[in-house]
Protein backbone atom coordinates (compact mmCIF):
# COMPACT_ATOMS: atom_id res chain seq x y z
CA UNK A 1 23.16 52.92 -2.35
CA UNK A 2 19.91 54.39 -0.84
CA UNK A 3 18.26 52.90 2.75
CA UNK A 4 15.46 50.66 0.69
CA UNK A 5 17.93 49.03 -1.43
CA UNK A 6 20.82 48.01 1.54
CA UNK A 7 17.89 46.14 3.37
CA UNK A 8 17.13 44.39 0.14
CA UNK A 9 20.93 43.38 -0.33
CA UNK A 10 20.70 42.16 3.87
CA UNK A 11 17.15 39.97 3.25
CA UNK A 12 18.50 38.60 0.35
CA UNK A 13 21.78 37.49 1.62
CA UNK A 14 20.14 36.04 5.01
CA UNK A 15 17.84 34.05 2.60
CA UNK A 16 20.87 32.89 0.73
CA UNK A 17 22.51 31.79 3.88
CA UNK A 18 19.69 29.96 5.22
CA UNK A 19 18.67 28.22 1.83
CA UNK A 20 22.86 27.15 1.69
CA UNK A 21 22.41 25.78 5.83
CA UNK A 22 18.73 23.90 5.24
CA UNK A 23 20.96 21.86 2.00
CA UNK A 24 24.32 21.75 4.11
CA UNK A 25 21.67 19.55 6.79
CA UNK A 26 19.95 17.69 4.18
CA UNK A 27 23.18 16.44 2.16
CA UNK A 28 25.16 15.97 5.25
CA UNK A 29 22.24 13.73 6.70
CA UNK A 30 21.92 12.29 3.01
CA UNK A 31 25.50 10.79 3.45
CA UNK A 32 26.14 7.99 5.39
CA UNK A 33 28.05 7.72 8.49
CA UNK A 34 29.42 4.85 10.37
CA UNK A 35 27.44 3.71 12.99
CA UNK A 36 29.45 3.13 16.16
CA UNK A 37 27.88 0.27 18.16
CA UNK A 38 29.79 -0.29 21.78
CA UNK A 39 31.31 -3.52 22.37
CA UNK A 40 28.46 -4.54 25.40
CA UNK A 41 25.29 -3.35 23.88
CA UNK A 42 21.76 -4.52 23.35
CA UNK A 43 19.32 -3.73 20.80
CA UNK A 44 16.13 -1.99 21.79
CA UNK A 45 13.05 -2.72 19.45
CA UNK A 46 10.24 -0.03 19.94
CA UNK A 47 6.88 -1.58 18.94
CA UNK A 48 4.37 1.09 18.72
CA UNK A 49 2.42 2.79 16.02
CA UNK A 50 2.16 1.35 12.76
CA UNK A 51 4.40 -1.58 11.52
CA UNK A 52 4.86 -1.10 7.45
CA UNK A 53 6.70 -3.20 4.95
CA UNK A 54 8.86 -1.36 4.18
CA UNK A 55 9.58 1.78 4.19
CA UNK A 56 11.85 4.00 1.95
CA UNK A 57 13.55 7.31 2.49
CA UNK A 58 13.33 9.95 -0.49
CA UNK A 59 11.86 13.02 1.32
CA UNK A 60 13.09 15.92 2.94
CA UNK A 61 11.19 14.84 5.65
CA UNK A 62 12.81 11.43 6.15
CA UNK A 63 16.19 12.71 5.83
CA UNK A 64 15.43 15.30 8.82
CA UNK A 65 13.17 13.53 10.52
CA UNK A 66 14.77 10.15 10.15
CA UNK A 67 13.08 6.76 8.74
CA UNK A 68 9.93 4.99 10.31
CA UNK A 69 11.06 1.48 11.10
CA UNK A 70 9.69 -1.13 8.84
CA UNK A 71 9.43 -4.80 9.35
CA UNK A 72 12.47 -5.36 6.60
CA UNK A 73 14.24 -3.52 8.46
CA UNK A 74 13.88 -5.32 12.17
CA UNK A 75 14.00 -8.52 9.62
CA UNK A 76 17.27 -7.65 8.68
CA UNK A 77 18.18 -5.83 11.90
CA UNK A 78 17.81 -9.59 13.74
CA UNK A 79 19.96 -11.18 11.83
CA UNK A 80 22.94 -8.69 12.38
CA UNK A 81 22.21 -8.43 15.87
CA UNK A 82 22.43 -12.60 16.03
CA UNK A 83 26.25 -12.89 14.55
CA UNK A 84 27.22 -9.40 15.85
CA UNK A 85 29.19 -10.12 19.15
CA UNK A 86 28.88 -6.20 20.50
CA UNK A 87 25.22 -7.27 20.56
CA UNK A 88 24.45 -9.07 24.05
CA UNK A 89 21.06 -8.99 23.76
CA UNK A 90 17.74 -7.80 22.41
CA UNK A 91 15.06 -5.69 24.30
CA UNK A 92 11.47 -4.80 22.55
CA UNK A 93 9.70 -1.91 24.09
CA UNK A 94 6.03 -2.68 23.71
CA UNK A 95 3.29 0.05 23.21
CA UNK A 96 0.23 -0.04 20.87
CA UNK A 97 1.58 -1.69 17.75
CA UNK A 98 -0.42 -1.57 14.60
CA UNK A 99 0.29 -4.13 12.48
CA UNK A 100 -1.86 -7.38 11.14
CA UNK A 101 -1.44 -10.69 12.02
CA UNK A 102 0.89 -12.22 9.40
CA UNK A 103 3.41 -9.31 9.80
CA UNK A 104 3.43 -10.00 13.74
CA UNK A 105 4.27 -13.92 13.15
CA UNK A 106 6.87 -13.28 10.54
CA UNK A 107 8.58 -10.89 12.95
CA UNK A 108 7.96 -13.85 15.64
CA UNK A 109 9.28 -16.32 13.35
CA UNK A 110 12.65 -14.12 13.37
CA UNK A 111 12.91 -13.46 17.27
CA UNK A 112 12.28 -17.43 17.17
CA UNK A 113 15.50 -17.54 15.00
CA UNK A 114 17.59 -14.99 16.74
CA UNK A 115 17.10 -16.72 19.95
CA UNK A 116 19.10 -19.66 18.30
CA UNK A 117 22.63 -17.43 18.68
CA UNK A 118 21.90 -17.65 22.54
CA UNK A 119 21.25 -14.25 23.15
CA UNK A 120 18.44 -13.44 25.40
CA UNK A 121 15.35 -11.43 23.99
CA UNK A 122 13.68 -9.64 27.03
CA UNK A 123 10.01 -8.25 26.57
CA UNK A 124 8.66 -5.26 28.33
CA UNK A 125 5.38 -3.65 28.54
CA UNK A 126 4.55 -0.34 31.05
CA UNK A 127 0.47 -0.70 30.21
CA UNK A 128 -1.06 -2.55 27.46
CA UNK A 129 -4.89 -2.75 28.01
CA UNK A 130 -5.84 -4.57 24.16
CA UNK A 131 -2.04 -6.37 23.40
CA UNK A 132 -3.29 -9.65 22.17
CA UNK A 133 -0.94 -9.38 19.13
CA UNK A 134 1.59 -7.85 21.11
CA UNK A 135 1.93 -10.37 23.78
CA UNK A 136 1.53 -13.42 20.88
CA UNK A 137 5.04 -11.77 19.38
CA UNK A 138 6.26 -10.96 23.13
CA UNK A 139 5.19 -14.86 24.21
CA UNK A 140 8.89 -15.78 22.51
CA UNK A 141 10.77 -13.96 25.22
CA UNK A 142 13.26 -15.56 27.72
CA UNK A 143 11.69 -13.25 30.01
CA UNK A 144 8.31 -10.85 29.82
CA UNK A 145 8.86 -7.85 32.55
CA UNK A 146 6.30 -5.57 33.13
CA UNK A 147 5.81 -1.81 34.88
CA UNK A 148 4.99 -2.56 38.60
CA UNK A 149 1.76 -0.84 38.12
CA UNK A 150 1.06 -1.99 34.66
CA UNK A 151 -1.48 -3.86 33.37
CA UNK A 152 -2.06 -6.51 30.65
CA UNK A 153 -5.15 -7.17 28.51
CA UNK A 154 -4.67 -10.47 26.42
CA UNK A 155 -8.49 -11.02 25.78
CA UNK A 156 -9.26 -12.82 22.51
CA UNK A 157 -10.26 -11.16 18.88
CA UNK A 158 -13.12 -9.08 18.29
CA UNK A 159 -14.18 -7.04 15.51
CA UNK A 160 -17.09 -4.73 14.47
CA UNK A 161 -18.24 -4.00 11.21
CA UNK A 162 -20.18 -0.93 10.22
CA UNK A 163 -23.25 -1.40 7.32
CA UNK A 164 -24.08 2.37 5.77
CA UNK A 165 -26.72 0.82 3.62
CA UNK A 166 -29.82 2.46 5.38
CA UNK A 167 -27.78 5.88 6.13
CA UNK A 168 -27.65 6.06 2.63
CA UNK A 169 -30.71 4.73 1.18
CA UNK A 170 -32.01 7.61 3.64
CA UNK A 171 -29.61 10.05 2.52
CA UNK A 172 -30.53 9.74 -1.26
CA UNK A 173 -26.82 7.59 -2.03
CA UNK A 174 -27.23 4.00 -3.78
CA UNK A 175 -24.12 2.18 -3.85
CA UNK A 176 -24.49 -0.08 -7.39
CA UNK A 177 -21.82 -2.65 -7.05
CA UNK A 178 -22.11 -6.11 -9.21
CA UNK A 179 -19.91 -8.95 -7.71
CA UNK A 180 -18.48 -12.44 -9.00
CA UNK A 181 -19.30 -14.18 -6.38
CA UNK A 182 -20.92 -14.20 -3.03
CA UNK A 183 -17.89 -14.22 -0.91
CA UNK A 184 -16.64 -10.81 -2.85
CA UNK A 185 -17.89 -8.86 0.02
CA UNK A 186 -15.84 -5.72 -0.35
CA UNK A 187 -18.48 -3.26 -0.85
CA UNK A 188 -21.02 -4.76 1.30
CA UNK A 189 -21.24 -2.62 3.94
CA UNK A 190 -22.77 0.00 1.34
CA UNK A 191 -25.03 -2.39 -0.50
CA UNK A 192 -26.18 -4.77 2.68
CA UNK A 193 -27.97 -3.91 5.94
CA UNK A 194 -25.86 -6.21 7.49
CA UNK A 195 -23.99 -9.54 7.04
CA UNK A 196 -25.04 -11.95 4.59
CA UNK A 197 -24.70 -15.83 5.37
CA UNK A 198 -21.35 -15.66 3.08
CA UNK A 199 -19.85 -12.58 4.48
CA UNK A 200 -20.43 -14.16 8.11
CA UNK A 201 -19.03 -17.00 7.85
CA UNK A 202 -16.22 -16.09 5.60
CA UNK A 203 -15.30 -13.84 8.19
CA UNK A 204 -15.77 -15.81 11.38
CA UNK A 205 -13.81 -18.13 9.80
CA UNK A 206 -10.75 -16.12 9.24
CA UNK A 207 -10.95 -14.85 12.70
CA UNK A 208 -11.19 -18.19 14.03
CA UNK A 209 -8.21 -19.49 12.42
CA UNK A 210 -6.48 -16.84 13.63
CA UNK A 211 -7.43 -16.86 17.06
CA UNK A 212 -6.81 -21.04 17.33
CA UNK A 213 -3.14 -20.37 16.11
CA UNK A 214 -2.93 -17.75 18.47
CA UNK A 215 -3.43 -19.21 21.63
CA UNK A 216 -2.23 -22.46 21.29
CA UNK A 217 1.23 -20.99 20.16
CA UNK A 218 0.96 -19.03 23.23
CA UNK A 219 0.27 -21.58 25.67
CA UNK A 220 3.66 -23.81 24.19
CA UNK A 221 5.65 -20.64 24.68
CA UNK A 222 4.53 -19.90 28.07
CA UNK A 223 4.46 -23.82 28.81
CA UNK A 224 0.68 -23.99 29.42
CA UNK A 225 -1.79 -26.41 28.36
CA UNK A 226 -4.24 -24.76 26.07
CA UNK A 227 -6.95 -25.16 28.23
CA UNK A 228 -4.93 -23.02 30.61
CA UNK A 229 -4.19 -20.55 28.12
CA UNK A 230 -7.53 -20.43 26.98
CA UNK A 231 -8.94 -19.68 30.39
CA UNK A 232 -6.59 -16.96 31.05
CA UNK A 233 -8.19 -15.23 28.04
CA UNK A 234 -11.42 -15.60 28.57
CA UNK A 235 -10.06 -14.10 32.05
CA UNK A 236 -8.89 -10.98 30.48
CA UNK A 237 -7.38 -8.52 32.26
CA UNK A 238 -4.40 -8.70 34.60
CA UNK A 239 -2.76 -6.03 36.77
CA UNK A 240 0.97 -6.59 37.39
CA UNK A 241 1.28 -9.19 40.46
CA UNK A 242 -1.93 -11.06 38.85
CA UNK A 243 -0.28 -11.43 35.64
CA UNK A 244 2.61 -12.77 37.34
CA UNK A 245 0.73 -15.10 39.59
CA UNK A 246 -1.02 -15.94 36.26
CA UNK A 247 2.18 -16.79 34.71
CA UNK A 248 1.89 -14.79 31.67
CA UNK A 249 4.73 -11.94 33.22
CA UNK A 250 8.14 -13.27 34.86
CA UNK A 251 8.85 -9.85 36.84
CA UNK A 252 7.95 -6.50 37.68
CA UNK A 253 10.44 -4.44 37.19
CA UNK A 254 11.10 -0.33 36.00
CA UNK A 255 12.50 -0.34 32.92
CA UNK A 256 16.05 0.77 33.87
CA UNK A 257 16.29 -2.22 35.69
CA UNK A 258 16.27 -4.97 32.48
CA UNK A 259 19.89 -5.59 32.61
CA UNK A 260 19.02 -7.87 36.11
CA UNK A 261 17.24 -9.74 33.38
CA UNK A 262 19.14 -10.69 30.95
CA UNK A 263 21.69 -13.46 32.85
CA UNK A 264 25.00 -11.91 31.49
CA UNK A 265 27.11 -12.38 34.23
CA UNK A 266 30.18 -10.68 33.25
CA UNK A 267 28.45 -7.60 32.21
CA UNK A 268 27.54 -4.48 34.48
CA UNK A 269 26.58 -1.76 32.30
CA UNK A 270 25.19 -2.14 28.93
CA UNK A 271 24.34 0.71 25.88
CA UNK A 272 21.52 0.77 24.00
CA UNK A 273 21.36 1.15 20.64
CA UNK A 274 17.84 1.76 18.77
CA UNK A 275 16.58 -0.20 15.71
CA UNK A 276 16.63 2.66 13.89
CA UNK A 277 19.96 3.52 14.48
CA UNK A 278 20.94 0.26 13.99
CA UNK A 279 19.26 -0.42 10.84
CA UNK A 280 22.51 1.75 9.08
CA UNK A 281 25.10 -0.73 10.45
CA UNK A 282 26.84 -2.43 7.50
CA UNK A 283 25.90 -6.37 7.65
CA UNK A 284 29.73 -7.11 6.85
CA UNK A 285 30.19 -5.12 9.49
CA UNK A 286 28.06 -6.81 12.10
CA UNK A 287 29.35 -10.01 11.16
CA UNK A 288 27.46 -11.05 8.21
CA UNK A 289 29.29 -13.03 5.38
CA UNK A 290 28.35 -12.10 1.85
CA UNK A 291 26.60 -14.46 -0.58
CA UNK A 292 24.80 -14.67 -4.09
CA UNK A 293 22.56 -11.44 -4.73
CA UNK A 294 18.85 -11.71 -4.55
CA UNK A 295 16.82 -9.12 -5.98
CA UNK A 296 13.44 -8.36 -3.13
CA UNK A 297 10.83 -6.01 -4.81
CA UNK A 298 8.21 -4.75 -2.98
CA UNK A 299 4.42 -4.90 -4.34
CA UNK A 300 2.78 -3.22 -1.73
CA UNK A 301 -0.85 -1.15 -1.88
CA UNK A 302 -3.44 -0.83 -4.50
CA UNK A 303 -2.25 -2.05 -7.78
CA UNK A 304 -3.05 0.31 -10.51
CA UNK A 305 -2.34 0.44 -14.60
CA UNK A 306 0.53 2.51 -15.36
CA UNK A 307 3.12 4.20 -13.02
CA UNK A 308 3.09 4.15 -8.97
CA UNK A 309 0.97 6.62 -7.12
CA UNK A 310 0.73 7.48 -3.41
CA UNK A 311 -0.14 3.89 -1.55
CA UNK A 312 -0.90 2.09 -5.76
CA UNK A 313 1.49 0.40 -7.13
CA UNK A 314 1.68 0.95 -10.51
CA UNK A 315 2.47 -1.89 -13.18
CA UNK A 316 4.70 0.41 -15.25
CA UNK A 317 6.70 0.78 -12.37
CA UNK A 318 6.78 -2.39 -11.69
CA UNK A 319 7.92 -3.52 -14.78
CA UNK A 320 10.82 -1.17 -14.85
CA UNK A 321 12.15 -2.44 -11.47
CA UNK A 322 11.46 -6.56 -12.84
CA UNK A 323 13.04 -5.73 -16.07
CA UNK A 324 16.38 -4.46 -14.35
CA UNK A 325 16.55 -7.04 -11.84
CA UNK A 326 16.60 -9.55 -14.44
CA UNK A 327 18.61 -7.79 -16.99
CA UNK A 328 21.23 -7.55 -13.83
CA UNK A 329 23.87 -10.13 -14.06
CA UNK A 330 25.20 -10.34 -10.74
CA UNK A 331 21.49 -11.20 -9.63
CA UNK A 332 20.43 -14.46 -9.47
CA UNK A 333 17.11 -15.19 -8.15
CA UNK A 334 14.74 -12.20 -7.48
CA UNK A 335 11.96 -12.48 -4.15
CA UNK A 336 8.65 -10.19 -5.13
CA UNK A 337 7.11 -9.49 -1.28
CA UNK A 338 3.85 -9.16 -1.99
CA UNK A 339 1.35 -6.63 0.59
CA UNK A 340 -1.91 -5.56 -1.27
CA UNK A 341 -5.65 -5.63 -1.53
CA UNK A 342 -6.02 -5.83 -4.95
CA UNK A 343 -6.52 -3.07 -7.67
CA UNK A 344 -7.17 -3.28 -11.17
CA UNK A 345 -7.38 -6.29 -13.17
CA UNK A 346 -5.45 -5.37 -16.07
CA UNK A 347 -2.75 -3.89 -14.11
CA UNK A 348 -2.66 -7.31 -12.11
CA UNK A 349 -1.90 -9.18 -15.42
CA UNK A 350 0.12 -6.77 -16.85
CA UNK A 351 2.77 -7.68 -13.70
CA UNK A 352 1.56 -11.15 -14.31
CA UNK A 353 2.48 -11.41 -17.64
CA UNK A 354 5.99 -9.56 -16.52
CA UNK A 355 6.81 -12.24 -13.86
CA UNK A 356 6.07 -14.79 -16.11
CA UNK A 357 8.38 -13.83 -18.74
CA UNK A 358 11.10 -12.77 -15.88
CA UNK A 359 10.86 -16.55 -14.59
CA UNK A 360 12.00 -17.90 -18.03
CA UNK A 361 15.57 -16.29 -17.00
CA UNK A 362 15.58 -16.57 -13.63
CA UNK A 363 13.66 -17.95 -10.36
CA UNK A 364 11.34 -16.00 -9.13
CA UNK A 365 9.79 -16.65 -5.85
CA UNK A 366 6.69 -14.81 -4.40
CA UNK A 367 6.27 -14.11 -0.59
CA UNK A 368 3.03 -12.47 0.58
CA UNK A 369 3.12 -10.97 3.54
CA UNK A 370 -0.36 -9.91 5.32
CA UNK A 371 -2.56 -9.68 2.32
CA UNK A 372 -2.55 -10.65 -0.94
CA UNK A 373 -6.09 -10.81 -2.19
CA UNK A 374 -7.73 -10.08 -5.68
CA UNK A 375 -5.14 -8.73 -7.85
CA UNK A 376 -2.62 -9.48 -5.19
CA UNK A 377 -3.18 -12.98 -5.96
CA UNK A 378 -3.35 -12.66 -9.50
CA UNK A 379 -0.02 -11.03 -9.84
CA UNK A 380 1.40 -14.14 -7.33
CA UNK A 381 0.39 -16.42 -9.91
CA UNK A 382 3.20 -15.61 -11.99
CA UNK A 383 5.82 -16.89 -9.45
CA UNK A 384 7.29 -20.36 -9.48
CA UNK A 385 6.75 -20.71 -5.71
CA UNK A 386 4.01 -18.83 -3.47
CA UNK A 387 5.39 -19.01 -0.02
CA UNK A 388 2.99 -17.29 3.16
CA UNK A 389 2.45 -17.05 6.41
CA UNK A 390 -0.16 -19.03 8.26
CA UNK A 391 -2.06 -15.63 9.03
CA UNK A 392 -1.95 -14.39 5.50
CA UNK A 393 -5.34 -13.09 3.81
CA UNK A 394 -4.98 -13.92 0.38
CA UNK A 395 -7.50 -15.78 -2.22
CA UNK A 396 -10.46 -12.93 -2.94
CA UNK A 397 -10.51 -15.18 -6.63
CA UNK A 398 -13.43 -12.86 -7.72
CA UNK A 399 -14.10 -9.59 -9.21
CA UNK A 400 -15.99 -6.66 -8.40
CA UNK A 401 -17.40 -3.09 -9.95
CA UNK A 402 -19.71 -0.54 -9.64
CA UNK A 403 -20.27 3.04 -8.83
CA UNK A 404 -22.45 5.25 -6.18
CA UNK A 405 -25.07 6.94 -7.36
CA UNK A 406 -26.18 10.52 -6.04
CA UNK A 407 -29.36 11.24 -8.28
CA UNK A 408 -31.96 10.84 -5.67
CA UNK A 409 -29.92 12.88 -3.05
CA UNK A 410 -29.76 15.89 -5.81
CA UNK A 411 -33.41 15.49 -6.09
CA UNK A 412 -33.70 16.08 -2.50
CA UNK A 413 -31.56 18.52 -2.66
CA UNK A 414 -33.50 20.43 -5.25
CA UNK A 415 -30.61 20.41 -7.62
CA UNK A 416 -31.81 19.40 -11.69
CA UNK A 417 -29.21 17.66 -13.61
CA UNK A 418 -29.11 18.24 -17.26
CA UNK A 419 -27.49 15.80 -19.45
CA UNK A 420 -25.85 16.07 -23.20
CA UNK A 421 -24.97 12.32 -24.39
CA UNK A 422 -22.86 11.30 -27.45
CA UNK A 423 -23.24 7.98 -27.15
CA UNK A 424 -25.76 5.38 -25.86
CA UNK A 425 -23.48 4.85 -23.01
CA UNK A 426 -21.98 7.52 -22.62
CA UNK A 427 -23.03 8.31 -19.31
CA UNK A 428 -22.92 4.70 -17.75
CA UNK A 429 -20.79 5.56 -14.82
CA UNK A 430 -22.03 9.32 -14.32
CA UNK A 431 -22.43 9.72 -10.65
CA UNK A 432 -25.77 11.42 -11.44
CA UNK A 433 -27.76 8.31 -12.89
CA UNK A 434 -28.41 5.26 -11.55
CA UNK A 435 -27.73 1.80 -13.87
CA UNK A 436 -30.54 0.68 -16.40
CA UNK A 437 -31.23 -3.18 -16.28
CA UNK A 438 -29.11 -3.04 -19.80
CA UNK A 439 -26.22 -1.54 -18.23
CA UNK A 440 -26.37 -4.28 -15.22
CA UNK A 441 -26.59 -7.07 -17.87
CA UNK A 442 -23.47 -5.75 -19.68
CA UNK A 443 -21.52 -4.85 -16.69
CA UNK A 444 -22.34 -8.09 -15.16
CA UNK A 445 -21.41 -9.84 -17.96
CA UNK A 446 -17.78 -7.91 -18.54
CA UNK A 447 -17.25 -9.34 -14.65
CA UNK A 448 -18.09 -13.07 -15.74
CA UNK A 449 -15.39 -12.78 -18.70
CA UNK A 450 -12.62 -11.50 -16.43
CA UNK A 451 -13.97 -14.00 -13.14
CA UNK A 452 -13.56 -16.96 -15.88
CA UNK A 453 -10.07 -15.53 -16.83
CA UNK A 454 -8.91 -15.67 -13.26
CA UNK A 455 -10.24 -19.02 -12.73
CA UNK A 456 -8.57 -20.43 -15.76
CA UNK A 457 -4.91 -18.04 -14.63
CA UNK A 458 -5.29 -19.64 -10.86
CA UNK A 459 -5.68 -23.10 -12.66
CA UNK A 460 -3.14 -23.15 -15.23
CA UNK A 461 -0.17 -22.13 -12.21
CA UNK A 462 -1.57 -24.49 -9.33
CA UNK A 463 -2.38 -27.43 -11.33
CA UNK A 464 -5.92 -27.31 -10.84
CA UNK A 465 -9.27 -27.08 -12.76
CA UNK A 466 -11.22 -24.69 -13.27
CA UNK A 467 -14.40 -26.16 -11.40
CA UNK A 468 -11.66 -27.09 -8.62
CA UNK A 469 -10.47 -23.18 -8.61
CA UNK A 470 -14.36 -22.24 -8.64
CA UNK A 471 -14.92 -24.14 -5.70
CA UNK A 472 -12.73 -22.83 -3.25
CA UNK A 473 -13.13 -19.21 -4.59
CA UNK A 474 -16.47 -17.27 -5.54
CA UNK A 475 -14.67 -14.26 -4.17
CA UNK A 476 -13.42 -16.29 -1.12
């Protein structure tokens, strides 16, 4: 064997070796392991980053990397943690926590219920400048501890919105959108300068409803009046002996010092276990008596015809998952958890028409979580129950479609489009031409046909008319 060949023969069998060590990682990570949990623990709940609905693990990158948490999973994690008796108590680590509003009182809602086994729940923020939401969930808490030289902004709602319609009439870019009705403000901030009367008060509405459920849950938990509470906010800001003297922290404390807090007597030394790590404990195993099987499928992002994409969910898929959830006999009832903006209209009633036919067999119950608007709605319709939370965005009965135009920004530009057409319309959605009047009038009138076939879906399932249905919708 000559030189060049025997280092082929050694790359090759170091690339062989490392190929079999990166699959002996993955499959040994792949297969599950018991999760010890010591007899005097507490669970710690990190809430920072971005809190999803749930959150599945097929990549390489999850199996290495491990799982993000999801709100299923700190769902399910709660209710382990309350029959469990190694758990003593629960501890959430608060940082910036991106989540919305209907996702944070669902996740209150099941601190609210864990707190019922009579184990303490202990909050604990180091510096949270902008924690409105955070502090709402944290409000719950036996006790709230913060760093000694933290700070804590609970300061009210506020929210900007950015109109591009004069950065692109100046750019050359017309945004030609046609919307059923006037509260179907999704693409206004290309097609208005700012806020129209509808858009306004659409959305100061939403925020105040928000906000008025906010603080006045608050000021109950921290045993305020809401005048009190309300005061405090308009206040602000609090550095850590204010915000006890203000009553919205109990203690200042470092965080290796939460034990002191937690009034378990006959316990020195507790271990921590993470949600995360918790999350693969076995609910039998925790505690948790079996029951009848419930099917929960997910219908989370942008609904689109056909089979899921990144962030869409697609109705073929959909449908697959439905179809074997009924066709499974041990499952009796099956929960769709509804998360999305919206999407296409046919794929909407395609998963429609599915639950609809899947509710003939079996119940099927619909739970939105922070949004279910548009064709989030239109899919819920096919549920025998709708069940939401008090924060949840949903409604958006309305319908929307356009395109942006680029043809006086190529002009500009100096560019010349040429065009070959086989057919009169042909070219009605060509990025390059802006809509005739005809092609308004027709596209305008395709959006009337499927507004009136939403009304009359939202009517038929709530027991409502279709003036009724118009009423309260108009893209609302």
């Amino acid at each position: 064997m000559n030189k060049k060949a025997a280092w082929l023969v050694i790359v090759l069998f170091f690339v062989i070796l490392g190929g079999l060590l990166i699959f002996s990682l993955i499959f040994s990570n792949l297969s599950p392991r018991p999760i010890k949990v010591a007899s005097n623990s507490y669970l710690e709940i990190q809430l920072t980053g971005r809190l999803e609905e749930y959150v599945s693990s097929t990549s390489v990158a999850d199996v290495l990397q491990g799982r993000a948490i999801s709100l299923f999973d700190t769902w399910s994690n709660l209710r382990k943690a309350a029959v469990d008796p190694r758990i003593r108590a629960v501890v959430l680590k608060f940082g910036l926590l991106d989540a919305d509003w209907a996702k944070i009182e669902e996740l209150r809602q099941a601190l609210l219920e864990f707190k019922k086994s009579g184990k303490p729940v202990i909050s604990y923020f180091e510096e949270s400048p902008e924690a409105d939401k955070e502090y709402y969930l944290a409000s719950v808490s036996d006790r709230i501890v913060m760093h000694p030289l933290g700070w804590l902004g609970v300061n009210g709602l506020s929210s900007y919105v950015l109109f591009f319609k004069n950065t692109l009439d100046s750019l050359g870019i017309r945004a030609e959108f046609e919307q059923i009705a006037e509260y179907k403000t999704a693409y206004n901030q290309f097609t208005e300068a700012g806020f129209t009367p509808a858009h306004r008060e659409m959305t100061e509405s939403i925020y105040q409803d928000i906000f008025d459920r906010y603080w006045h849950q608050m000021a109950v938990a921290r045993h305020k009046t809401p005048e009190e509470m309300r005061s405090l906010i308009d206040q602000g800001f609090f550095q850590g002996k204010e915000a006890v003297t203000a009553g919205l922290v109990d203690a200042l404390a470092y965080e290796d010092q939460l034990i002191d807090f937690m009034n378990l007597k006959d316990i020195y030394r507790l271990e921590k276990i993470s949600n995360e790590k918790y999350a693969a404990v076995e609910p039998a195993s925790a505690g948790l008596k079996g029951g009848k099987t419930i099917a929960l499928i997910f219908a989370t992002g942008t609904i689109i015809s056909g089979e899921e994409q990144t962030l869409a969910l697609g109705s073929d898929t959909f449908t697959r998952w439905l179809r074997a959830a009924v066709n499974d006999n041990s499952i009796r009832a099956i929960i769709v958890r509804v998360d999305s903006p919206g999407g296409s209209a046919v794929g909407s009633d395609i998963i429609y028409h599915e639950l609809t036919e899947a509710r003939k067999q079996k119940p099927v119950i619909i739970s939105m979580s922070g949004l279910a608007g548009s064709g989030g709605y239109w899919l819920a319709l096919g549920g025998q129950e709708i069940i939401a939370q008090p924060q949840t965005l949903t409604g958006s009965i309305g319908v929307i479609a356009g395109k942006f135009s680029f043809s006086q920004l190529l002009e500009k530009l100096g560019i010349k489009v040429e065009k070959i057409n086989i057919g009169r319309e042909a070219d009605a959605f060509s990025l390059y031409k802006e809509f005739t009047p005809e092609e308004k009038e027709i596209l305008h009138q395709e959006l009337n046909s499927t507004y009136r076939e939403f009304l009359e879906r939202v009517a038929a399932a709530r027991n409502l008319t279709v003036e009724e249905v118009n009423r309260v919708g108009r893209g609302r």
